[in-house]
PDB file of N, CA and C in Angstrom:
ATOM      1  N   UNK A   1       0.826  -1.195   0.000  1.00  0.00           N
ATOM      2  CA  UNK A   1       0.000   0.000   0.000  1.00  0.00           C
ATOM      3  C   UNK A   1       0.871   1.261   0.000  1.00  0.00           C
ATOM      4  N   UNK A   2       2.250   1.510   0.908  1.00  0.00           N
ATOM      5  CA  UNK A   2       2.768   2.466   0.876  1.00  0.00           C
ATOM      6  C   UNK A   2       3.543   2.932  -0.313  1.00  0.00           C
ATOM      7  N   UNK A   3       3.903   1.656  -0.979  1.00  0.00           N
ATOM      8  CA  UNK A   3       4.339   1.986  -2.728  1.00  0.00           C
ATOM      9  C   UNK A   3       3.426   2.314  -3.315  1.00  0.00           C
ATOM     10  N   UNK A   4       2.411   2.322  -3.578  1.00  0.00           N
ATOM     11  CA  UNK A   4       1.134   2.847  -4.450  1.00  0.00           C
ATOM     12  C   UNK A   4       0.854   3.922  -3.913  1.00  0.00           C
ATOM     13  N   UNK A   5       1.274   4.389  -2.706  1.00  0.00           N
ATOM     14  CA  UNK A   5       0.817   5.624  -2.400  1.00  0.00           C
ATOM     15  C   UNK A   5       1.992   6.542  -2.322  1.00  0.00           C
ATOM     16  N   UNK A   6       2.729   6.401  -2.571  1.00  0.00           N
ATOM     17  CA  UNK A   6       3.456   7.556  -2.846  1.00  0.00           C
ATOM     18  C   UNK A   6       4.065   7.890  -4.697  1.00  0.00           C
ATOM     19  N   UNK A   7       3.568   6.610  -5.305  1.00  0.00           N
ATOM     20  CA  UNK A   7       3.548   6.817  -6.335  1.00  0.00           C
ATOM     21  C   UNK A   7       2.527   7.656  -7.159  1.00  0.00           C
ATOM     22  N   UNK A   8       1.082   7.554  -6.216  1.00  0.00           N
ATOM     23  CA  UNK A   8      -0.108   8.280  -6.598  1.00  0.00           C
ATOM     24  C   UNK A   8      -0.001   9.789  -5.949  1.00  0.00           C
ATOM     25  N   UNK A   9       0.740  10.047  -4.990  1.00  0.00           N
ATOM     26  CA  UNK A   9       1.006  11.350  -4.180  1.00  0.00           C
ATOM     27  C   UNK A   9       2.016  11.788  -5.740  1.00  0.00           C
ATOM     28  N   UNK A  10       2.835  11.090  -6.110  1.00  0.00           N
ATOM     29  CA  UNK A  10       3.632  11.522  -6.821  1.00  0.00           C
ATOM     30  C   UNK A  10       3.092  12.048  -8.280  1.00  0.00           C
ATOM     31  N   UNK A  11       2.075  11.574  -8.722  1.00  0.00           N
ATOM     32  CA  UNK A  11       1.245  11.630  -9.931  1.00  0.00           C
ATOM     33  C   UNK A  11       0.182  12.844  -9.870  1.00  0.00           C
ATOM     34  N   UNK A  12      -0.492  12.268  -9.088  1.00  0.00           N
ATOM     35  CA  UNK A  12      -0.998  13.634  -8.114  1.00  0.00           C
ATOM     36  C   UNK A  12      -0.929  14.973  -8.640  1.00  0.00           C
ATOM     37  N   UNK A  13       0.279  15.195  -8.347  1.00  0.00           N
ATOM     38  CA  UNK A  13       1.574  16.349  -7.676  1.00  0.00           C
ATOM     39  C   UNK A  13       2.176  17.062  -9.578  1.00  0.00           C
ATOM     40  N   UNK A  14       2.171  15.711 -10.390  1.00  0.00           N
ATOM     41  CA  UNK A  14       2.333  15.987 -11.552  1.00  0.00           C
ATOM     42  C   UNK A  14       4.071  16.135 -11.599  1.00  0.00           C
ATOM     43  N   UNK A  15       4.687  14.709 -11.135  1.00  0.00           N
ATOM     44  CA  UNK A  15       5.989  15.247 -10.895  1.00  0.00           C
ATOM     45  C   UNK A  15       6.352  13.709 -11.723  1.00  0.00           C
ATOM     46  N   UNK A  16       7.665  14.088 -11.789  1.00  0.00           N
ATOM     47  CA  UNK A  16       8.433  12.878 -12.449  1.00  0.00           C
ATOM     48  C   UNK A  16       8.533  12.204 -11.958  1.00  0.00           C
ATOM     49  N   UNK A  17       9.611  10.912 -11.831  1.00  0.00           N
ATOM     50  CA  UNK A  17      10.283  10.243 -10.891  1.00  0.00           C
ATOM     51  C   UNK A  17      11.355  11.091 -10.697  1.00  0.00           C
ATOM     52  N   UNK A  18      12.331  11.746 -11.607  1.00  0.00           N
ATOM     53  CA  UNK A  18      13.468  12.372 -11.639  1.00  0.00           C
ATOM     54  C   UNK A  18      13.072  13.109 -10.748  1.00  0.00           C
ATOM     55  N   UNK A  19      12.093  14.154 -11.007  1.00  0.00           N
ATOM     56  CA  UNK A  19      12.146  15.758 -10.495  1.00  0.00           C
ATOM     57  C   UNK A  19      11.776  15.303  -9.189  1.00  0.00           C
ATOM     58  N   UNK A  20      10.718  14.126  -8.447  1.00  0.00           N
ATOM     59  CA  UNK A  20      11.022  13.959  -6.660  1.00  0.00           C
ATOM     60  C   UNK A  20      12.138  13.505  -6.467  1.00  0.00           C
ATOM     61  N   UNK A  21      13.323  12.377  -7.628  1.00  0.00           N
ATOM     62  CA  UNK A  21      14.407  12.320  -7.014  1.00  0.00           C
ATOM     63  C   UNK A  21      15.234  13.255  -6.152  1.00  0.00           C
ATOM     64  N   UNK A  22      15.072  14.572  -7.450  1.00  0.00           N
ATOM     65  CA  UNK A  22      15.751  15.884  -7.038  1.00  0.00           C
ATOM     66  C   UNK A  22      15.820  16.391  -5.554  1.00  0.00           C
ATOM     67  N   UNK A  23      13.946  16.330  -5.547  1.00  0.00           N
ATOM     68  CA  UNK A  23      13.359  16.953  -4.395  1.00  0.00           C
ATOM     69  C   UNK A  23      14.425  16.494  -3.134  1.00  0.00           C
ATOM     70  N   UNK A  24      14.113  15.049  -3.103  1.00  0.00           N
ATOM     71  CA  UNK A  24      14.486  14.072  -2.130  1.00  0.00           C
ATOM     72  C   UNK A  24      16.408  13.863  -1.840  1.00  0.00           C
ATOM     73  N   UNK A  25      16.860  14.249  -3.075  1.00  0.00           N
ATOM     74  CA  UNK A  25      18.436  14.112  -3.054  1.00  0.00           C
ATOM     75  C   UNK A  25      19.085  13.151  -2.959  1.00  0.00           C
ATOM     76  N   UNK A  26      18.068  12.137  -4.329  1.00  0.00           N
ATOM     77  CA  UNK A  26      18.719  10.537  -4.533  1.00  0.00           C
ATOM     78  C   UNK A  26      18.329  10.439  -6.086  1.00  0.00           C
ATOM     79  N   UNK A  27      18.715   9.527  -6.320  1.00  0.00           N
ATOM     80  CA  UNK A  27      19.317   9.243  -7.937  1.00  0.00           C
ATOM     81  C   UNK A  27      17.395   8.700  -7.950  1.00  0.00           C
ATOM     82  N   UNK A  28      16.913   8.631  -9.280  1.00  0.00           N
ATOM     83  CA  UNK A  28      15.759   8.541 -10.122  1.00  0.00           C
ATOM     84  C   UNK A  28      15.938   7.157  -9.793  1.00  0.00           C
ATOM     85  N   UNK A  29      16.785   6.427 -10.058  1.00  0.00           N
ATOM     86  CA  UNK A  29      16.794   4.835  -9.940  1.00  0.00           C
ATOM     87  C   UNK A  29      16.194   4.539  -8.407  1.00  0.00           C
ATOM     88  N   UNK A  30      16.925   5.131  -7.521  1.00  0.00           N
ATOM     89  CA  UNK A  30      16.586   4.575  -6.042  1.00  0.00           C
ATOM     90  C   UNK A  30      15.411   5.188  -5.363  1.00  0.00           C
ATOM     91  N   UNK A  31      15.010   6.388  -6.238  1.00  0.00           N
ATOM     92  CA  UNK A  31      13.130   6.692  -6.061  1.00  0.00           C
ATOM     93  C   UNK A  31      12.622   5.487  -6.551  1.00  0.00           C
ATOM     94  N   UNK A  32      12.616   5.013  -7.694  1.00  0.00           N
ATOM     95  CA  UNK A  32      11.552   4.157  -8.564  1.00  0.00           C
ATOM     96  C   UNK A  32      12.186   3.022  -7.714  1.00  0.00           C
ATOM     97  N   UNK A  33      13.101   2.618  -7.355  1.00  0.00           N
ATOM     98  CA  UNK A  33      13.537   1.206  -5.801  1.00  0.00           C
ATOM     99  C   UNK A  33      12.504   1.681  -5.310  1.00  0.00           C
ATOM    100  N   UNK A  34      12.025   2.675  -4.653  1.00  0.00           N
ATOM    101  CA  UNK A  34      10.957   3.259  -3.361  1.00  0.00           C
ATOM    102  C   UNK A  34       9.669   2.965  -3.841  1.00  0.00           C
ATOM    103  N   UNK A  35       9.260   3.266  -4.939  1.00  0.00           N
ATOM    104  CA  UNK A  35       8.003   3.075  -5.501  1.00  0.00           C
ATOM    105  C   UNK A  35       7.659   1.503  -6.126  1.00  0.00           C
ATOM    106  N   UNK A  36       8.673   1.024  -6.353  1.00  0.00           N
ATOM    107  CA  UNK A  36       8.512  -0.604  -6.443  1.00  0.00           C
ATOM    108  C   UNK A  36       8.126  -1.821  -5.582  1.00  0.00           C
ATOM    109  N   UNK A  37       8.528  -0.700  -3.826  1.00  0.00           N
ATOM    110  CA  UNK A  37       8.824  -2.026  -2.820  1.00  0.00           C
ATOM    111  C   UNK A  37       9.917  -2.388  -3.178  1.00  0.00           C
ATOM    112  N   UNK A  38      11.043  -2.484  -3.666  1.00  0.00           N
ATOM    113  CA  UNK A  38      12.278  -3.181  -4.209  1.00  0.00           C
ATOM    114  C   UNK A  38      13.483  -2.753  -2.930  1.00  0.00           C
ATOM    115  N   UNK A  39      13.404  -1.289  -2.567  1.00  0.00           N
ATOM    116  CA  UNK A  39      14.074  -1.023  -1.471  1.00  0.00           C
ATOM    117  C   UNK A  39      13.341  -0.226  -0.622  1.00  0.00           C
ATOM    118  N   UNK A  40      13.555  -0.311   0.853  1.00  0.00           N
ATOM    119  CA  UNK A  40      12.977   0.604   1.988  1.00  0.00           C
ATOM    120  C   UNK A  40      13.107   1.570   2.131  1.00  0.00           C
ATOM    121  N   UNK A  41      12.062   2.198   2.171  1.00  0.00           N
ATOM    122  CA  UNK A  41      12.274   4.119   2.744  1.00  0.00           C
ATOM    123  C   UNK A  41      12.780   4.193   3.942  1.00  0.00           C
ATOM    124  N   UNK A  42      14.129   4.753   3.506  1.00  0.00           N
ATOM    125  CA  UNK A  42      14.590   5.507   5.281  1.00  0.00           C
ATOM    126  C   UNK A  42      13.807   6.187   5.969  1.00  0.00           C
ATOM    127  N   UNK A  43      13.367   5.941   7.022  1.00  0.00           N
ATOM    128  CA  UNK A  43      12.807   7.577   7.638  1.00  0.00           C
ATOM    129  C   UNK A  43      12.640   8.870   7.679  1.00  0.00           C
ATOM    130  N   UNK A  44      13.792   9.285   7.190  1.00  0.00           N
ATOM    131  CA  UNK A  44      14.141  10.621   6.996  1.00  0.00           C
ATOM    132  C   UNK A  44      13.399  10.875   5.500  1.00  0.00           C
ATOM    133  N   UNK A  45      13.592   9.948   4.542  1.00  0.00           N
ATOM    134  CA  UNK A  45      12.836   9.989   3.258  1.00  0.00           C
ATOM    135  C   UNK A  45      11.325   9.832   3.930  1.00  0.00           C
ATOM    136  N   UNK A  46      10.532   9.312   3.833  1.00  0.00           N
ATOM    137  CA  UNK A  46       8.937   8.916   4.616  1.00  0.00           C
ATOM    138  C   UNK A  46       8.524  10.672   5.319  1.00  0.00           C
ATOM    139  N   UNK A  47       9.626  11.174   6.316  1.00  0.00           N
ATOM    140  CA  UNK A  47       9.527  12.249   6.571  1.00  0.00           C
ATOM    141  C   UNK A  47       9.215  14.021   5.466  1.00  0.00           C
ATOM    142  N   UNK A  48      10.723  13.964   4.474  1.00  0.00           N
ATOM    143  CA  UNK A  48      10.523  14.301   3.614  1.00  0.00           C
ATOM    144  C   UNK A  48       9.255  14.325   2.409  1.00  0.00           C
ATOM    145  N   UNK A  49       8.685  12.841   2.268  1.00  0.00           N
ATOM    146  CA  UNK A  49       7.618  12.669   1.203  1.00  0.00           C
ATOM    147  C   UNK A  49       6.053  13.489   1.834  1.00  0.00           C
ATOM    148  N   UNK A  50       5.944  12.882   3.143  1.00  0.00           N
ATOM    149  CA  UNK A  50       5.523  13.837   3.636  1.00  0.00           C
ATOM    150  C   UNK A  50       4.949  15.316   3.603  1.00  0.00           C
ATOM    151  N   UNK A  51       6.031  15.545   3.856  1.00  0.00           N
ATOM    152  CA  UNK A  51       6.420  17.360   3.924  1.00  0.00           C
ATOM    153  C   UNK A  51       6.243  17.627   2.565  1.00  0.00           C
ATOM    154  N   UNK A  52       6.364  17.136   1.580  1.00  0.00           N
ATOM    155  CA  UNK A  52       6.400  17.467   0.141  1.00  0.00           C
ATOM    156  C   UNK A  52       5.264  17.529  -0.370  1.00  0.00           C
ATOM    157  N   UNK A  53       4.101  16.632   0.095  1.00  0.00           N
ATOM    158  CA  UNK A  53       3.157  16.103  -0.202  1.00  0.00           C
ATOM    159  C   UNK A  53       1.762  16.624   0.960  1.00  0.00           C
ATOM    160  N   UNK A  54       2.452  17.216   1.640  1.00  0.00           N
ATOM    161  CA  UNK A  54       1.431  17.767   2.909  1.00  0.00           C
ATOM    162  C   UNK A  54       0.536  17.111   3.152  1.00  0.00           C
ATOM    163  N   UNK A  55       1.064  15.528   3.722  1.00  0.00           N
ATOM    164  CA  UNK A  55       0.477  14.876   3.899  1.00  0.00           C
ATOM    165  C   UNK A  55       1.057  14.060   5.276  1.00  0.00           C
ATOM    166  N   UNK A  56       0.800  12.975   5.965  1.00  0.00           N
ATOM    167  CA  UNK A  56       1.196  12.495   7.170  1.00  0.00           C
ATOM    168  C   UNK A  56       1.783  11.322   6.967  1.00  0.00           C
ATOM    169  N   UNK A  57       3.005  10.572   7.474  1.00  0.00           N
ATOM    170  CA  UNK A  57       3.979   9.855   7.321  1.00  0.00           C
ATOM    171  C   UNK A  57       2.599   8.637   7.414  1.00  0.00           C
ATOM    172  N   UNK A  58       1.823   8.920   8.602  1.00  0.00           N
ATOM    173  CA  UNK A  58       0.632   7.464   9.027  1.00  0.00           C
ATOM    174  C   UNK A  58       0.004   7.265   7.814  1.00  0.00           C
ATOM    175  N   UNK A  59      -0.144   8.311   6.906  1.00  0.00           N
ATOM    176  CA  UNK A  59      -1.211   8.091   5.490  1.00  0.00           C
ATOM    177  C   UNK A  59      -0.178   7.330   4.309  1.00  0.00           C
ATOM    178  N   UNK A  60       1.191   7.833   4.315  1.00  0.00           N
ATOM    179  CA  UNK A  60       1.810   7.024   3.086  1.00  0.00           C
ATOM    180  C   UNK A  60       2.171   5.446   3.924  1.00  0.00           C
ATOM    181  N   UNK A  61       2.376   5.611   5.122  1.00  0.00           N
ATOM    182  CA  UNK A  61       2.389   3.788   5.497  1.00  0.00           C
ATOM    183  C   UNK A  61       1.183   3.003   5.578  1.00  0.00           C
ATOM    184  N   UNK A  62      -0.227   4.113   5.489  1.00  0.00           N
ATOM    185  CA  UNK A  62      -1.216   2.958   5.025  1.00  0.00           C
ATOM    186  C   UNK A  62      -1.699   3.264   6.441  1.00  0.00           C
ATOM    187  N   UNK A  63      -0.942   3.688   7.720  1.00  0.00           N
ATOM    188  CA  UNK A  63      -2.212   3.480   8.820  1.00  0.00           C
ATOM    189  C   UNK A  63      -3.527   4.139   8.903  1.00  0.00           C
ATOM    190  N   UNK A  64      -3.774   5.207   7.929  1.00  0.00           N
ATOM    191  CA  UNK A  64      -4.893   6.421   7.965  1.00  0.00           C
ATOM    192  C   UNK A  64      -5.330   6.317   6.439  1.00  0.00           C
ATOM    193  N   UNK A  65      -6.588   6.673   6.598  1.00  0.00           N
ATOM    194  CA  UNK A  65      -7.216   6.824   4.854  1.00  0.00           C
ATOM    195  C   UNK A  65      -7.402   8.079   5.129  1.00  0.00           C
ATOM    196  N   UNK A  66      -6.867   8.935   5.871  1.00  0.00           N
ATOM    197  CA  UNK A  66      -7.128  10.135   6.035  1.00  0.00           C
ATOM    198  C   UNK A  66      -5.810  11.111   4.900  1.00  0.00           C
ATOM    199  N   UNK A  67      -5.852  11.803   4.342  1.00  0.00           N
ATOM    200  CA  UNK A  67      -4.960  12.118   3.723  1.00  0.00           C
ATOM    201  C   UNK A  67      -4.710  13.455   4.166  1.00  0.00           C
ATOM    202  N   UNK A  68      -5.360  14.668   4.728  1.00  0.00           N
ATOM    203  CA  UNK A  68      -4.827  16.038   4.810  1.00  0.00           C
ATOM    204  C   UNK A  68      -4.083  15.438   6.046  1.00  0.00           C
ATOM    205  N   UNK A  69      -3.487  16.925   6.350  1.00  0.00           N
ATOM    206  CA  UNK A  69      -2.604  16.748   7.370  1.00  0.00           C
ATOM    207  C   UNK A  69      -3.403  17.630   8.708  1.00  0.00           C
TER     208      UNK A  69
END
């Protein structure tokens, strides 16, 4: 659930994979790792997506269907 949702925050938003790489300050490859499930979001990233997305770390891990913040 939390890969689909930050891929849809990301679509959303009308952003690339590249241009949140940017945001985030990791290579396009190891965003789309994030959006695959393939590798784990650090915390500090989860935090960041967040903040980017003005949204709550509990909503991209799936604990809330609540989405504002």
């Amino acid at each position: 659930m939390m890969y689909q949702r930050i891929r849809d925050l990301r679509e959303d938003a009308d952003l690339t994979q590249k241009q949140m790489a940017e945001l985030l300050f990791c290579s396009q490859q190891a965003y789309s790792y994030y959006e695959l499930g393939q590798r784990d979001i650090p915390t500090p990233v989860l935090i960041a997506l967040a903040r980017i997305h003005q949204t709550t770390v509990d909503y991209i891990l799936g604990l809330t269907a609540k989405r504002d913040r």
